[in-house]
N, C-alpha and C. Protein backbone atom coordinates (compact mmCIF):
# COMPACT_ATOMS: atom_id res chain seq x y z
N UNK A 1 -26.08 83.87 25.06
CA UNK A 1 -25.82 83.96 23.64
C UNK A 1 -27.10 83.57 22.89
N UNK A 2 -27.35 84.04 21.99
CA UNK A 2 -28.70 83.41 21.14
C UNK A 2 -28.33 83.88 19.57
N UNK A 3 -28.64 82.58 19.37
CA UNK A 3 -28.66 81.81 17.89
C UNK A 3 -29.60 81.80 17.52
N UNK A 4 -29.54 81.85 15.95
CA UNK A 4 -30.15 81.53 14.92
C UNK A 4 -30.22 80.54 14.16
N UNK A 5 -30.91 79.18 13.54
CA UNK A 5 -30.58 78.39 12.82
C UNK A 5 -30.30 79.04 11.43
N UNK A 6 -29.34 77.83 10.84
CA UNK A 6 -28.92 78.19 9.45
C UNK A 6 -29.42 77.29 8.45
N UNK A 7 -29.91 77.86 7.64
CA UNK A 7 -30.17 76.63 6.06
C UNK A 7 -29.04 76.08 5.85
N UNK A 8 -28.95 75.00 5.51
CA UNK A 8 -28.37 73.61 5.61
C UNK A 8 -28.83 72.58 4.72
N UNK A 9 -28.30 73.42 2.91
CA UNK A 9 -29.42 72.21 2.27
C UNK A 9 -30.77 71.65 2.51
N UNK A 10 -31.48 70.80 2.61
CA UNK A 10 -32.62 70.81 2.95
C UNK A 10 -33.12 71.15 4.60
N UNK A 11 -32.01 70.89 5.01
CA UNK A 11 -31.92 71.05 6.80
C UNK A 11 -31.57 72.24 7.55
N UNK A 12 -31.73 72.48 8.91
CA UNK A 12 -31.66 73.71 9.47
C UNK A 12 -30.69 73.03 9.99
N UNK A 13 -29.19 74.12 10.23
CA UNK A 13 -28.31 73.87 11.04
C UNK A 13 -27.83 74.69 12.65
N UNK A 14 -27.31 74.35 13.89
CA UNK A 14 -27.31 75.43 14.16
C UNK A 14 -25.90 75.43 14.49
N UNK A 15 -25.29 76.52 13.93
CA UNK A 15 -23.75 76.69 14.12
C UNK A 15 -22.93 76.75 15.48
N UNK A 16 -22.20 75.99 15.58
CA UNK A 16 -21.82 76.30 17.31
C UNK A 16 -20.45 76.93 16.90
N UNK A 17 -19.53 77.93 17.62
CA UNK A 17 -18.41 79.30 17.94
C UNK A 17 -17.78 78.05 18.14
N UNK A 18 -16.29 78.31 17.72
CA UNK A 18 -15.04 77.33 18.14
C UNK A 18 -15.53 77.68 19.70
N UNK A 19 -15.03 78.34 20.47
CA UNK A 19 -14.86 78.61 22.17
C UNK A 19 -15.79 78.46 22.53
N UNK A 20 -16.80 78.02 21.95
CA UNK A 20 -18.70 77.27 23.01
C UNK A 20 -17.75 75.64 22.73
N UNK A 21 -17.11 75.35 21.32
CA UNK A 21 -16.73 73.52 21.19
C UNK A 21 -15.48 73.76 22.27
N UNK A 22 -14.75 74.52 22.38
CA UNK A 22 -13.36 74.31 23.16
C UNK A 22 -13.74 73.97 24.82
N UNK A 23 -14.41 74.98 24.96
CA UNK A 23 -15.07 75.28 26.10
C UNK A 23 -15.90 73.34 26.85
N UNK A 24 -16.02 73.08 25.64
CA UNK A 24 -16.86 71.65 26.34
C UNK A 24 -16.22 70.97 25.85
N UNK A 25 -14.76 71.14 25.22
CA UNK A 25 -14.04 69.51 24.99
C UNK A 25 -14.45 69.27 23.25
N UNK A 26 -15.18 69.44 22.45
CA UNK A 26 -15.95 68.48 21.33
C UNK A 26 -15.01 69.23 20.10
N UNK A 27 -15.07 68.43 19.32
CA UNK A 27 -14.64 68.47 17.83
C UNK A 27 -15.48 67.89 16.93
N UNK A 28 -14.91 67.78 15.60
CA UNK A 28 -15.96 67.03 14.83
C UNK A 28 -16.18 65.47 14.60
N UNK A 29 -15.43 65.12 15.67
CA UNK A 29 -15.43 63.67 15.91
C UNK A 29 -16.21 63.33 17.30
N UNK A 30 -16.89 64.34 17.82
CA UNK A 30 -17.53 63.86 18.82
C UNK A 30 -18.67 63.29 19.13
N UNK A 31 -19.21 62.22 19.36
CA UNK A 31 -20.74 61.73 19.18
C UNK A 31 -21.28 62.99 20.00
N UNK A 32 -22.29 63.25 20.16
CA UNK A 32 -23.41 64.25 20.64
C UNK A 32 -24.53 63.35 20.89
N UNK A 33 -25.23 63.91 22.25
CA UNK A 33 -26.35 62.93 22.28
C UNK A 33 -27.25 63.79 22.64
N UNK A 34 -28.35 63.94 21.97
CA UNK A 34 -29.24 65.39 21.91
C UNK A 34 -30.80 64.73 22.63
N UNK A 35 -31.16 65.70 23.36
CA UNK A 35 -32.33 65.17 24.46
C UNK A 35 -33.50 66.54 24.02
N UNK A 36 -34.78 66.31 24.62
CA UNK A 36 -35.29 67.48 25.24
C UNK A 36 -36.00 67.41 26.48
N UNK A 37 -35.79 68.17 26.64
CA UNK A 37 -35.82 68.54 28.01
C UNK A 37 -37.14 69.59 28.46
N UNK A 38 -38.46 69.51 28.52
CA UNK A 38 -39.22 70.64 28.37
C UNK A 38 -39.38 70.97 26.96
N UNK A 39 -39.37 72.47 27.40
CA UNK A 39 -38.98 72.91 25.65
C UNK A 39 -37.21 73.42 25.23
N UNK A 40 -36.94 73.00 26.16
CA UNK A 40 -35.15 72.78 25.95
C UNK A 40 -34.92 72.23 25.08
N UNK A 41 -33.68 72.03 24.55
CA UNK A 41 -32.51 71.22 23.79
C UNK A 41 -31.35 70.99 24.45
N UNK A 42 -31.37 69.89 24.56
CA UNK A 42 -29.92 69.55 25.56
C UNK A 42 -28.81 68.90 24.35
N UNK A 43 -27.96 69.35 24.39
CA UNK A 43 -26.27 68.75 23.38
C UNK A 43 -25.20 68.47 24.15
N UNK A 44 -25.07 67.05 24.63
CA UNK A 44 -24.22 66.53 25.54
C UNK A 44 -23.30 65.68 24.90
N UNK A 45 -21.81 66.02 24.66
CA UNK A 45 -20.87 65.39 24.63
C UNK A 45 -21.02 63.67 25.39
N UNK A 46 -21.00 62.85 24.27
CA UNK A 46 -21.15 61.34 25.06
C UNK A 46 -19.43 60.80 25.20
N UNK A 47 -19.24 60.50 26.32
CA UNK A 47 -17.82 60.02 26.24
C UNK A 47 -17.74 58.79 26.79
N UNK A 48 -17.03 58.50 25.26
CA UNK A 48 -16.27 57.04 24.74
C UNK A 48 -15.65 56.74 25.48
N UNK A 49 -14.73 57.03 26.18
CA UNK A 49 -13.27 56.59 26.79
C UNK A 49 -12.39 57.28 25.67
N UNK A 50 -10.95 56.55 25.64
CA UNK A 50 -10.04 57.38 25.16
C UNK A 50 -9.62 57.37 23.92
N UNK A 51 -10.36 56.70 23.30
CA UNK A 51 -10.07 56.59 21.90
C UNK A 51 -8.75 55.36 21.52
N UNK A 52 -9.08 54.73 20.66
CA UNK A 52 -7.79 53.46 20.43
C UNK A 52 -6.41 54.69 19.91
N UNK A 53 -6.38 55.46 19.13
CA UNK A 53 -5.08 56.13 18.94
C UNK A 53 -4.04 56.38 20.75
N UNK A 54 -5.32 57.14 21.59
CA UNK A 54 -4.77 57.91 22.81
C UNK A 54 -4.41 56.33 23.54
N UNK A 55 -5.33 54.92 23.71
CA UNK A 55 -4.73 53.48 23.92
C UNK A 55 -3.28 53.02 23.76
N UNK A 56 -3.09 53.33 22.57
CA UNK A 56 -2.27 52.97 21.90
C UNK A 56 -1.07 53.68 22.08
N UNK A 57 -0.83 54.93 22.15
CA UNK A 57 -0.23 55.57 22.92
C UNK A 57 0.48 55.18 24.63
N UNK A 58 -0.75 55.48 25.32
CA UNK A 58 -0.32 55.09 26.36
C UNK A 58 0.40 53.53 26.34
N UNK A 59 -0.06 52.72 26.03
CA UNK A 59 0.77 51.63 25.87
C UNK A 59 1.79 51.41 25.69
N UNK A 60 1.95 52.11 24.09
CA UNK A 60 3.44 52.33 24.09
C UNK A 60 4.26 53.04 25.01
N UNK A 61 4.04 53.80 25.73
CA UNK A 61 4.58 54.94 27.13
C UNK A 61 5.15 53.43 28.08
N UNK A 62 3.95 52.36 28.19
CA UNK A 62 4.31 52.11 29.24
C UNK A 62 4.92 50.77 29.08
N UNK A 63 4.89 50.36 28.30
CA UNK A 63 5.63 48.71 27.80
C UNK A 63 7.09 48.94 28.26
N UNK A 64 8.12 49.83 27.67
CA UNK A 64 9.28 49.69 27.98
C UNK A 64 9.46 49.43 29.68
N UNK A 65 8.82 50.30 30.17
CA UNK A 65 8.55 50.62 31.74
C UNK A 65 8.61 49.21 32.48
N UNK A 66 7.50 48.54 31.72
CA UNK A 66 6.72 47.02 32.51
C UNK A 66 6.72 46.00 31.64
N UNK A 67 8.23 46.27 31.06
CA UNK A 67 8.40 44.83 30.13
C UNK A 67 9.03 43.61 30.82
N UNK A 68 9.28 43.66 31.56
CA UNK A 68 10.15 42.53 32.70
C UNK A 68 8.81 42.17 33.28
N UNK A 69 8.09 42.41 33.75
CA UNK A 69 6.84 42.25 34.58
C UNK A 69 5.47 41.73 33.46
N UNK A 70 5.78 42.25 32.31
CA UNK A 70 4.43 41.49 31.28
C UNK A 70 5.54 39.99 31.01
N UNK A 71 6.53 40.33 30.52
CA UNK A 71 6.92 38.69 30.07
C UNK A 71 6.93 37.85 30.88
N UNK A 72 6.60 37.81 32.68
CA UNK A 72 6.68 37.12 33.22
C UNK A 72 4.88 36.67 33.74
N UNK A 73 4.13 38.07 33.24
CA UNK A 73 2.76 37.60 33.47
C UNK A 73 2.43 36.57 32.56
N UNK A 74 3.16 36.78 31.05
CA UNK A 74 2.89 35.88 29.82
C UNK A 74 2.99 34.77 30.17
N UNK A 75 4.24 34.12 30.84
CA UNK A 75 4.62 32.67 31.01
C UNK A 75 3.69 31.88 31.58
């Protein structure tokens, strides 16, 4: 595929296709950690772990499960 950068207010942008972001996981909440490489450009998804919402979640999944077993780790 080859791109073009885009004006971007004072900045050049370069647009990435939903299915190049689907394709690697990223949204607009994803840190990016940009390298070079040669005369490459490398754009690597940095991963956080799971995020406190997806935490928080699972937790709740599993408390009912291992509530006899945390109140007795508590004591």
């Amino acid at each position: 595929m080859i791109k073009k950068l885009q004006r971007h207010g004072n900045s050049q942008a370069l647009v990435l296709d939903k299915a190049i972001l689907e394709a690697l996981g990223i949204d607009l909440d994803t840190p990016l950690q940009i390298t070079i490489s040669g005369s490459s450009l490398v754009v690597s998804p940095v991963h956080t772990g799971l995020g406190r919402e997806r935490v928080a979640e699972l937790i709740s999944e599993l408390r009912p499960k291992y509530k006899k077993m945390l109140e007795n780790l508590a004591e």
